[in-house]
Protein backbone atom coordinates (compact mmCIF):
# COMPACT_ATOMS: atom_id res chain seq x y z
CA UNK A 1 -22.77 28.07 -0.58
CA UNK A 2 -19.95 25.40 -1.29
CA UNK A 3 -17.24 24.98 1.59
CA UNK A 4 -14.26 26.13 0.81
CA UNK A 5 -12.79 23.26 3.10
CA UNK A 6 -10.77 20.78 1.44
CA UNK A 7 -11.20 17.14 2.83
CA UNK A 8 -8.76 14.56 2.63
CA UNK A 9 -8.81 11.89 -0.02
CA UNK A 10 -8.52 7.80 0.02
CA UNK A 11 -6.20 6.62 -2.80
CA UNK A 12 -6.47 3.49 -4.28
CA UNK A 13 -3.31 2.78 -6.27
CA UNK A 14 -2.57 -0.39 -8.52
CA UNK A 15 1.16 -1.17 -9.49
CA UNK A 16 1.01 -3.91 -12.32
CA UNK A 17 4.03 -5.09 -13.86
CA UNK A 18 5.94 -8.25 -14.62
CA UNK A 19 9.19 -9.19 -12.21
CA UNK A 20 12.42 -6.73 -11.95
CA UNK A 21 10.04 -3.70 -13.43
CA UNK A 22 10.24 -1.80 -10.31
CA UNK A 23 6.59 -2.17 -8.89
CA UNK A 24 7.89 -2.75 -5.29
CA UNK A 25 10.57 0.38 -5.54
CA UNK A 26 7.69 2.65 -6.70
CA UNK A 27 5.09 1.73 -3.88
CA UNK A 28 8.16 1.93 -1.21
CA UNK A 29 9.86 5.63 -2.68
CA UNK A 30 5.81 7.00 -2.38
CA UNK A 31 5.50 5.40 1.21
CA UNK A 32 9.02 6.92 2.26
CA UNK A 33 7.63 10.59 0.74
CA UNK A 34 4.18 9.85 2.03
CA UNK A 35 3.99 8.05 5.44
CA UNK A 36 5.32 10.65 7.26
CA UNK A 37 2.51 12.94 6.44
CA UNK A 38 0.23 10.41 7.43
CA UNK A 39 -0.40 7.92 4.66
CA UNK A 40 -1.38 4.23 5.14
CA UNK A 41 -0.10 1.99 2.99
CA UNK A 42 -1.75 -1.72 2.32
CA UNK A 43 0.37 -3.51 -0.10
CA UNK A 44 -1.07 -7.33 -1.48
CA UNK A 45 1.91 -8.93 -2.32
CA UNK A 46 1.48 -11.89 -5.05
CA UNK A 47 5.13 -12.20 -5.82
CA UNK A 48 6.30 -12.50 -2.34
CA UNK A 49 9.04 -10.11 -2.56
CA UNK A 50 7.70 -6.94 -0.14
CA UNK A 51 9.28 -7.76 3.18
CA UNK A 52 12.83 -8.60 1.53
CA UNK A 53 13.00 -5.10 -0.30
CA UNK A 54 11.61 -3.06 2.90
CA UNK A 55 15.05 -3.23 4.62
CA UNK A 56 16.26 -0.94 1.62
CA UNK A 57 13.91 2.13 3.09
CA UNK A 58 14.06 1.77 7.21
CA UNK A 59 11.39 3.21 8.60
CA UNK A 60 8.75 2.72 6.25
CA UNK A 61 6.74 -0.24 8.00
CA UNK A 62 5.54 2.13 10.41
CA UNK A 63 3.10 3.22 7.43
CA UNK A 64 3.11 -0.25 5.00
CA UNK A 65 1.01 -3.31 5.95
CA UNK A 66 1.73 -6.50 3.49
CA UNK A 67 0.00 -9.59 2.92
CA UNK A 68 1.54 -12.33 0.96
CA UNK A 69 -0.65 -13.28 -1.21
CA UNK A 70 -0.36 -16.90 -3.46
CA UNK A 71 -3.72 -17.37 -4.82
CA UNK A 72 -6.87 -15.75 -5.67
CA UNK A 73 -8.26 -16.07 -2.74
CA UNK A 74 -6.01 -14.75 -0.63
CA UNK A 75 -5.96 -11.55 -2.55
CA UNK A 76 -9.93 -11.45 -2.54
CA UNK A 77 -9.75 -11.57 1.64
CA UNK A 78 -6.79 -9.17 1.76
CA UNK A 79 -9.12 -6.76 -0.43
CA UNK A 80 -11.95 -7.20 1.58
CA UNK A 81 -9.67 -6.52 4.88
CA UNK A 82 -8.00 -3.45 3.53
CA UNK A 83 -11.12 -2.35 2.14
CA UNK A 84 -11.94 -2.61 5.68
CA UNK A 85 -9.60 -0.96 7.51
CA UNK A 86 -10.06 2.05 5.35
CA UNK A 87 -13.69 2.61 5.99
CA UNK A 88 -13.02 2.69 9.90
CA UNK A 89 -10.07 5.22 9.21
């Protein structure tokens, strides 16, 4: 028989945009609803803009973790480590 039990899902969520298009505001409004109710939130940063725009939602870096990211390879490492942290969570 099939459980009935409902298990909690891991998200993957990619905000693509070009500057001013309101990629940050998005990710920061869903870890304001979100993080309370026990949401993680990994954000790589390639415009370097994240921690700047945080201070307009107190609170939420108790569920956001950012890495600045400038180049390919630090995006491919900040993958890997949030890739990481999710399969020990």
């Amino acid at each position: 028989m099939p459980s009935t039990k409902r298990r909690a899902r891991k998200e993957r969520i990619l905000v693509y945009g070009g500057p001013g298009s309101g990629k940050t505001l998005a990710w920061m409004r869903l870890a304001k609803k979100f993080g309370p109710k026990g949401a993680t939130f990994y954000v790589i940063d390639t415009e370097v803009g994240a921690f700047n725009s945080m201070d307009e939602f107190p609170g939420i870096e108790e569920y956001v973790e950012v890495w600045e990211c400038i180049d390919f390879d630090q995006i491919k490492r900040s993958e890997e480590h949030t890739s990481e942290l999710q399969s020990h969570s």
